[in-house]
Protein backbone atom coordinates (compact mmCIF):
# COMPACT_ATOMS: atom_id res chain seq x y z
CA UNK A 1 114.78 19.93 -89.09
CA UNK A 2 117.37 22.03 -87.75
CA UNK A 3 119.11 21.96 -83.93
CA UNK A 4 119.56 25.02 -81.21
CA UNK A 5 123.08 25.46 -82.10
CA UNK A 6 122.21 25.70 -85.98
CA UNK A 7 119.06 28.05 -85.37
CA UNK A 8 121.24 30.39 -82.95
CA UNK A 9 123.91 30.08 -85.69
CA UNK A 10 121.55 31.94 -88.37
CA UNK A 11 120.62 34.00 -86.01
CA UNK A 12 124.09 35.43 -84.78
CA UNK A 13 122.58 35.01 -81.05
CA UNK A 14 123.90 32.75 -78.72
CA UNK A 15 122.40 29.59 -77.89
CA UNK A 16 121.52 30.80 -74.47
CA UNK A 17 119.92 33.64 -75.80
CA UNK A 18 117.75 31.84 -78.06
CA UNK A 19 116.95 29.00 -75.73
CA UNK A 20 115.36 31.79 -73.33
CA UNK A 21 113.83 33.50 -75.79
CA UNK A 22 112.15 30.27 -77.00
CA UNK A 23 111.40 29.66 -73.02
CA UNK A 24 109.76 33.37 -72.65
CA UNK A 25 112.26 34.04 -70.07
CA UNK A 26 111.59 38.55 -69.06
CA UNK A 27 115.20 38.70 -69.85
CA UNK A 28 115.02 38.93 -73.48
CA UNK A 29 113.16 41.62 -75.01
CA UNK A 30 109.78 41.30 -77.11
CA UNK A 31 111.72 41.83 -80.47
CA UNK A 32 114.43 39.47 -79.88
CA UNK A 33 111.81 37.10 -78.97
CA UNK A 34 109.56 37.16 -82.30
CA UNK A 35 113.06 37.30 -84.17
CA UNK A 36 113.85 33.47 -82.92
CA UNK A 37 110.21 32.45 -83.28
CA UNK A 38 110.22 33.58 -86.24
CA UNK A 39 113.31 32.05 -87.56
CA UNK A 40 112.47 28.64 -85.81
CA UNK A 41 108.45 28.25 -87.63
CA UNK A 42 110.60 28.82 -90.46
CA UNK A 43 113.62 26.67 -90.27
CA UNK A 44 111.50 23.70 -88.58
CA UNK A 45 113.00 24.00 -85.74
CA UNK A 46 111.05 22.02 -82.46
CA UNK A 47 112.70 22.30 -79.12
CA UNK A 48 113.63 18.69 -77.17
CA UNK A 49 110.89 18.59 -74.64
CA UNK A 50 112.74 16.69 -72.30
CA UNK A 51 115.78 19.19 -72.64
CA UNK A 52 113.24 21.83 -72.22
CA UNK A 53 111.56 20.93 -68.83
CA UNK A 54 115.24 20.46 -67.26
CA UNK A 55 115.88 23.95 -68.42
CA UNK A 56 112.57 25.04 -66.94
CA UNK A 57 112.82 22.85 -64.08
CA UNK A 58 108.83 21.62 -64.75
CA UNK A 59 107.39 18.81 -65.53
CA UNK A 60 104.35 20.02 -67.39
CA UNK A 61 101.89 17.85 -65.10
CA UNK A 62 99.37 18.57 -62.83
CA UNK A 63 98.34 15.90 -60.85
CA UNK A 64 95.12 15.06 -58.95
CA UNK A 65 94.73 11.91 -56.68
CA UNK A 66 91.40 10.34 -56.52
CA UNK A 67 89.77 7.48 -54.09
CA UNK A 68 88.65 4.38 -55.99
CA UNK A 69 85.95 1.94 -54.88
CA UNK A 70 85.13 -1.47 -56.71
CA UNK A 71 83.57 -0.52 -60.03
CA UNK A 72 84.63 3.19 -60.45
CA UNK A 73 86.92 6.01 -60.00
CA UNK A 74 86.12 8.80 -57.46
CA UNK A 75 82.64 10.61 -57.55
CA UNK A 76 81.19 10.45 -60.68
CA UNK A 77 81.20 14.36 -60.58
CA UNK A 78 83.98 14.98 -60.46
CA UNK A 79 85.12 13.63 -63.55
CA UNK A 80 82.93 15.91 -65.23
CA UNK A 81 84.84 18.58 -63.86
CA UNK A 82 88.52 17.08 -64.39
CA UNK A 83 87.27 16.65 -68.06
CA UNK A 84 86.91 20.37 -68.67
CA UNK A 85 90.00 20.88 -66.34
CA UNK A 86 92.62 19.19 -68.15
CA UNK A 87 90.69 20.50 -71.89
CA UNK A 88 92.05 24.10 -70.24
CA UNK A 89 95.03 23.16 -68.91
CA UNK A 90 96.17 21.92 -71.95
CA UNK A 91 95.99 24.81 -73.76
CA UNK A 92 98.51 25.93 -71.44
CA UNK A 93 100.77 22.76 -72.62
CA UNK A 94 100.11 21.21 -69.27
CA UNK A 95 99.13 17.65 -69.00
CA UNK A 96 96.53 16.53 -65.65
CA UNK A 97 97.63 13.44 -64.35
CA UNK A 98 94.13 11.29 -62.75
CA UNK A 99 96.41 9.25 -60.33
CA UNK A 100 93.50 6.34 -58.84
CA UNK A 101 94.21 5.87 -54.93
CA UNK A 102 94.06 2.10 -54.79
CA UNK A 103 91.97 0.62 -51.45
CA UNK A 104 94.12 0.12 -48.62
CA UNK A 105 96.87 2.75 -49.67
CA UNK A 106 97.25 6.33 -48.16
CA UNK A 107 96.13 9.52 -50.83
CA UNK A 108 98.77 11.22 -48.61
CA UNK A 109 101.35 8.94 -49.01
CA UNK A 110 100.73 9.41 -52.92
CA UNK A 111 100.98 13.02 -52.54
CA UNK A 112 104.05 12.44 -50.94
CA UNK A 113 105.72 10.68 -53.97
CA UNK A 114 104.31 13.34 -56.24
CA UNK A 115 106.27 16.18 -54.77
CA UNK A 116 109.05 14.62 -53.25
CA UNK A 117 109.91 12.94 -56.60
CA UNK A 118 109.63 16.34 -57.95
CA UNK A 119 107.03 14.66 -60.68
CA UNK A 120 104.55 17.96 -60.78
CA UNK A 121 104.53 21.51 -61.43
CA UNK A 122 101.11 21.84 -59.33
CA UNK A 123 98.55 19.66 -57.48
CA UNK A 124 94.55 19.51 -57.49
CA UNK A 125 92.63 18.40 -54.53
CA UNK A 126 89.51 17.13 -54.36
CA UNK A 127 87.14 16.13 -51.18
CA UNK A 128 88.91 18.12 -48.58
CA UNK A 129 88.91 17.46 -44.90
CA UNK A 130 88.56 20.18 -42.72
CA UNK A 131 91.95 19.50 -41.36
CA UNK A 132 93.40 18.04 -44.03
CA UNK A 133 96.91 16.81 -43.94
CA UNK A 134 97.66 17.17 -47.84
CA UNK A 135 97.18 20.47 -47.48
CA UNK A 136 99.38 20.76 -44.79
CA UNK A 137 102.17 18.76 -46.53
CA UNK A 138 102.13 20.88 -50.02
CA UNK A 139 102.13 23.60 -47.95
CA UNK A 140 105.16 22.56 -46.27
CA UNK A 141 106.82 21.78 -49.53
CA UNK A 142 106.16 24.54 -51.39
CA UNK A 143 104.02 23.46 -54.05
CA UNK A 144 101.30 25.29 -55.63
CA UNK A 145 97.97 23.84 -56.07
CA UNK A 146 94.33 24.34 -55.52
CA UNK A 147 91.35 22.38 -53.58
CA UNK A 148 88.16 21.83 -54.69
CA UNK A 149 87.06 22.67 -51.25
CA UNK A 150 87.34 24.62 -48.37
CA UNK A 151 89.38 23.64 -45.34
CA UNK A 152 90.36 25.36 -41.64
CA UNK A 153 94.06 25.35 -42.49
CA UNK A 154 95.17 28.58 -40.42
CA UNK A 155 97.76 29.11 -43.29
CA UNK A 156 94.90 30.66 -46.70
CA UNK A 157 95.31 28.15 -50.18
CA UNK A 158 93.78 28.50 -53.01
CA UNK A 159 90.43 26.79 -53.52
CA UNK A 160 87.25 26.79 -55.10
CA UNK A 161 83.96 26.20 -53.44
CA UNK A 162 80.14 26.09 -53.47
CA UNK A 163 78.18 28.08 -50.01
CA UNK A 164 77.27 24.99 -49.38
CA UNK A 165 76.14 26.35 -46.08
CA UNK A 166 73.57 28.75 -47.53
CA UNK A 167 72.36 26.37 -49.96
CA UNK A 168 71.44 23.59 -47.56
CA UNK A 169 69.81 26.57 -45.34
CA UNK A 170 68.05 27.82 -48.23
CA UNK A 171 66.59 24.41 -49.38
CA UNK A 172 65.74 23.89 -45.28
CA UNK A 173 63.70 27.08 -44.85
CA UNK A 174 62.01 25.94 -48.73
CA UNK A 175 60.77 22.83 -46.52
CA UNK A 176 59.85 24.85 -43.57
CA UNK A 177 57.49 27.73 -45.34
CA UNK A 178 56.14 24.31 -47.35
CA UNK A 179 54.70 23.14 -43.88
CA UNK A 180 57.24 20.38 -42.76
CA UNK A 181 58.23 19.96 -38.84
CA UNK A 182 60.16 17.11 -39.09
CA UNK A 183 62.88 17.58 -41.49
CA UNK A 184 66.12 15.26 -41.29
CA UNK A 185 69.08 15.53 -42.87
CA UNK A 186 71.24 12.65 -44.17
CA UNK A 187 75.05 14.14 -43.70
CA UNK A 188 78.29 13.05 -44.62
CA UNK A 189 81.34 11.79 -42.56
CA UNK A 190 81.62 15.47 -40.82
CA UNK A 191 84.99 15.64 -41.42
CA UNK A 192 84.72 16.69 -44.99
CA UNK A 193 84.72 20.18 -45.41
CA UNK A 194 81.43 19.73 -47.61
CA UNK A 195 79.37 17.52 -45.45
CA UNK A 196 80.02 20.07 -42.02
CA UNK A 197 78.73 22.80 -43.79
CA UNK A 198 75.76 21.26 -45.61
CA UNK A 199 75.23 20.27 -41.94
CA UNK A 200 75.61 23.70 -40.70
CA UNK A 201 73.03 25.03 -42.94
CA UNK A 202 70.22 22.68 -42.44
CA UNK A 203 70.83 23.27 -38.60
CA UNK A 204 70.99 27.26 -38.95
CA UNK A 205 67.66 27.32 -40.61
CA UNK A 206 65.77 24.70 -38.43
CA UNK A 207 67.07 26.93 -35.43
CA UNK A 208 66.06 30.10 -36.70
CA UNK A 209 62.43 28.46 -36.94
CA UNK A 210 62.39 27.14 -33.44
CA UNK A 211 62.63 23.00 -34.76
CA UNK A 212 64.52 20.60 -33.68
CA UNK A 213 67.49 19.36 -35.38
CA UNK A 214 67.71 15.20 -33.84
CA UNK A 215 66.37 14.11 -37.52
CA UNK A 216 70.08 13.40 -38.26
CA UNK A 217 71.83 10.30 -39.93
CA UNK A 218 75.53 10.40 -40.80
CA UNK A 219 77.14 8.11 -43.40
CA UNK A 220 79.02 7.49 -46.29
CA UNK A 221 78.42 9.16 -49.45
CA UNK A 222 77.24 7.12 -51.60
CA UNK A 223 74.08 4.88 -52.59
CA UNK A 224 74.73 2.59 -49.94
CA UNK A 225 75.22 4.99 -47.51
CA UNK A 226 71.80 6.89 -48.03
CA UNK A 227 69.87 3.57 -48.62
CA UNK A 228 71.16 2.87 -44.42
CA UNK A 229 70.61 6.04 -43.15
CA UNK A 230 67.06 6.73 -44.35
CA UNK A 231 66.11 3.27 -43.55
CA UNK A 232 67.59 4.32 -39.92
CA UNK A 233 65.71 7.49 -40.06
CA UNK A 234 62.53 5.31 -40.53
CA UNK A 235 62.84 3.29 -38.27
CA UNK A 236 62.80 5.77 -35.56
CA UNK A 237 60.21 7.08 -32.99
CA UNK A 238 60.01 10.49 -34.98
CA UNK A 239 59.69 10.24 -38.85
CA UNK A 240 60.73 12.71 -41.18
CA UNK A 241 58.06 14.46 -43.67
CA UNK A 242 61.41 15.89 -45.31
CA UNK A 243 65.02 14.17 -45.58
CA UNK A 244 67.83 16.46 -47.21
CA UNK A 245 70.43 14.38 -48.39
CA UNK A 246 74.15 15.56 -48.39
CA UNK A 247 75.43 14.38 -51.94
CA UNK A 248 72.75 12.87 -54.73
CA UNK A 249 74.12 9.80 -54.69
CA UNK A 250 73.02 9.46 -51.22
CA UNK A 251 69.27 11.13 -51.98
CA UNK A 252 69.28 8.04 -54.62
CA UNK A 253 69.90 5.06 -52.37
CA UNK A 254 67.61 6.92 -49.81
CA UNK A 255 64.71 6.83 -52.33
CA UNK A 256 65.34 3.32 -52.67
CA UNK A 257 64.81 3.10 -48.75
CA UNK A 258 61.85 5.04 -48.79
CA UNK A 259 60.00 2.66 -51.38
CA UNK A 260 60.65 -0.09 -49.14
CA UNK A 261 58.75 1.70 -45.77
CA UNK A 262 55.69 2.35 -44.80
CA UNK A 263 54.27 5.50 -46.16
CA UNK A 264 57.57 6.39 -47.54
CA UNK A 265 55.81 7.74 -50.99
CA UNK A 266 54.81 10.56 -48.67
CA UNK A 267 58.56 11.82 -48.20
CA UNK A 268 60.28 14.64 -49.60
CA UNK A 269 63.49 14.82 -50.37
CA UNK A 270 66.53 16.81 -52.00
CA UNK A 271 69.98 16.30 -52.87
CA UNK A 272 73.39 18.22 -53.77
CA UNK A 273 75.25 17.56 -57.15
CA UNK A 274 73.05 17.80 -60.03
CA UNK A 275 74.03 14.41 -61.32
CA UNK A 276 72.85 13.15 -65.23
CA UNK A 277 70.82 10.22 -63.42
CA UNK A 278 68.67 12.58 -60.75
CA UNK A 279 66.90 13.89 -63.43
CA UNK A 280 65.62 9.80 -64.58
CA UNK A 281 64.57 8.91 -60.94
CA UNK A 282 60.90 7.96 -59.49
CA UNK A 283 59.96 10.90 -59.04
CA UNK A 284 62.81 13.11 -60.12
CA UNK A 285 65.46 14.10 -57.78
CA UNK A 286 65.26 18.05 -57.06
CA UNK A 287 68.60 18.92 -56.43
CA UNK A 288 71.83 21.69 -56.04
CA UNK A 289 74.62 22.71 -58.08
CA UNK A 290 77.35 25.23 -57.74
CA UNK A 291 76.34 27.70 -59.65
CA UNK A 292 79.53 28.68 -61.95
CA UNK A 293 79.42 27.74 -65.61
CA UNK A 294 82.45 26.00 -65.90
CA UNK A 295 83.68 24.55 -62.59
CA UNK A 296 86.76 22.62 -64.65
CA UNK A 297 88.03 26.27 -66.14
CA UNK A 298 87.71 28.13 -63.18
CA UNK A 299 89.84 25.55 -61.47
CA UNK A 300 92.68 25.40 -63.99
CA UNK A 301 92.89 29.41 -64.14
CA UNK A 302 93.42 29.40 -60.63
CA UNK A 303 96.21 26.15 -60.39
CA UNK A 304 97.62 28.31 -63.81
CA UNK A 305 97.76 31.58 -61.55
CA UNK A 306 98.97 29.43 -58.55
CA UNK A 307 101.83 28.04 -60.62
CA UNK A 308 102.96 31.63 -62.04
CA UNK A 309 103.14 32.79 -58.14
CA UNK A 310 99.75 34.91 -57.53
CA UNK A 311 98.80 34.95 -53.43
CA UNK A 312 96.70 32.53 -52.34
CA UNK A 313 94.43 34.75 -50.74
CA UNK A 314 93.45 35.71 -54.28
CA UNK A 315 93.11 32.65 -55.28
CA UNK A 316 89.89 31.70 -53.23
CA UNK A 317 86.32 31.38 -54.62
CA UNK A 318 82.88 30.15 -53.33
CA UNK A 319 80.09 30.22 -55.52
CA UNK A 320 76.69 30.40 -54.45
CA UNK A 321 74.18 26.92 -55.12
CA UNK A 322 71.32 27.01 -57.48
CA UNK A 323 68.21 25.04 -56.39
CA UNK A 324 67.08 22.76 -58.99
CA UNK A 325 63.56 22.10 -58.28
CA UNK A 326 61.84 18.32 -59.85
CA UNK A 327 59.59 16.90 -58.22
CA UNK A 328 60.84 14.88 -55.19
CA UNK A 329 61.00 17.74 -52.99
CA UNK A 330 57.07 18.45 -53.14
CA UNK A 331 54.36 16.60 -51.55
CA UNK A 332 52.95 14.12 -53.24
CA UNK A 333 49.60 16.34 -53.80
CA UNK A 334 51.44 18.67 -55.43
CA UNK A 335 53.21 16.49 -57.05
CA UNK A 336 50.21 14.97 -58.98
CA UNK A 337 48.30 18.50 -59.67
CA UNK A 338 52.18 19.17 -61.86
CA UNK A 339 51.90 16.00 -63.81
């Protein structure tokens, strides 16, 4: 296997030359380039990697920070996604970097190290607040990356999204034509980007029908969190015929409530995520999804175009939601006739 100073030596280029033309640097032109290409495939010749990124000044990683809770790693969907993200990335010879946010430590603060060690050529972020202080910081720094995720940032980023607002509006009005007046809605901590506008919707179409919207129950998103709020819901003076649930882990703990109350079997209900176990629950969960067939590409094409310098204001994408109708979302009539 041969060094640079031996290939540019066959060559007759210098070893600048051929170290940019190995780099793709514009300066060189397209013959000179397949020339040393050419020459190195043949001679054996593999650049030092480590030689190469201080050249380039990258790192070849793109990093994504994700919450941890006892047992797992971030929502389970999202690894889906990350999967098929880093697959594409990859191809690009960059490397995605799942950095777990231990409990009790700050994601910003983790951020923080990220770019201010200069240890990534991009970041990915996932669950974004509607003011959300990462953005604000990589924004401040420079760095390119992309949210999974809208937020009100007054400065535009790159980000893809699901209308999460038409979606939850859509699935609201479904309810409302189906004969349900008392239709709740189990939401999210409101300052997530995802849970406000999931809120929004379900509020837009019980106004545009004339119902009240008090059949509300925030918490966290998760099992837990659903199984508390619908037993809250319950509880109350007026019950819910309908409960749309922010995430599907939430519309699963939920259903666990609603097996536990009094005529609970009689309650519809929906959720948002389309995840592998709503399709094995008593009855089935009917559910959303974004509706873009592969979230994990779309996202590394945009952190690849973010990296290379393309505006962020062409760099933004929401995606409309597909309903996925089961059965939990029809009453239990109905339900039988379809079995």
């Amino acid at each position: 296997m041969s060094n640079l100073k031996q290939l540019a030596q066959s060559l007759g280029l210098s070893i600048t030359t051929v170290s940019r033309a190995l780099d793709g640097y514009a300066d060189v032109s397209a013959k000179t380039k397949a020339r040393v290409l050419q020459a190195a495939a043949k001679m054996g010749y593999q650049p030092n990697a480590s030689a190469r990124r201080l050249r380039r000044q990258r790192t070849e990683v793109v990093a994504v920070t994700l919450p941890t809770s006892p047992g797992h790693i971030g929502p389970p969907h999202f690894l889906h996604i990350l999967s098929a993200c880093a697959e594409q990335l990859a191809l690009s010879g960059l490397n995605l970097l799942i950095a777990p946010v231990p409990r009790g430590q700050c994601e910003l603060e983790m951020c923080k190290r990220f770019v201010d060690g200069q240890r990534v050529d991009a970041m990915l972020l996932v669950r974004t607040k509607r003011h959300d202080e990462r953005v604000t910081l990589l924004q401040s720094r420079g760095v390119p990356f992309v949210t999974l995720g809208r937020t009100e940032s007054a400065q535009p980023h790159a980000f893809l999204d699901g209308d999460g607002f038409a979606g939850f509006r859509d699935a609201t009005r479904r309810f409302i034509a189906d004969g349900h007046r008392h239709i709740a809605h189990i939401a999210g901590p409101q300052e997530f980007s995802f849970a406000y506008h999931r809120r929004l919707g379900w509020e837009d179409a019980l106004a545009g029908s004339g119902l009240p919207s008090q059949l509300l129950a925030e918490a966290a998103p998760s099992e837990h969190g659903g199984y508390a709020a619908a037993k809250t819901l319950m509880d109350g003076p007026v019950k819910p015929t309908a409960i749309l649930c922010a995430t599907d882990e939430m519309a699963v703990g939920a259903m666990r409530a609603l097996r536990e109350v009094r005529d609970g079997n009689t309650v519809c209900i929906t959720g948002h995520d389309d995840l592998p176990v709503s399709a094995f629950t008593d009855p089935p969960l009917s559910t959303m999804r974004v509706a873009c067939d592969d979230i994990g590409a779309r996202i590394a094409s945009l952190l690849l175009r973010a990296i290379n310098g393309d505006a962020p204001e062409s760099l933004q994408e929401i995606h409309p939601v597909e309903f996925l109708p089961r059965a939990s979302h029809q009453r239990p009539q109905r339900r039988a006739a379809n079995d």
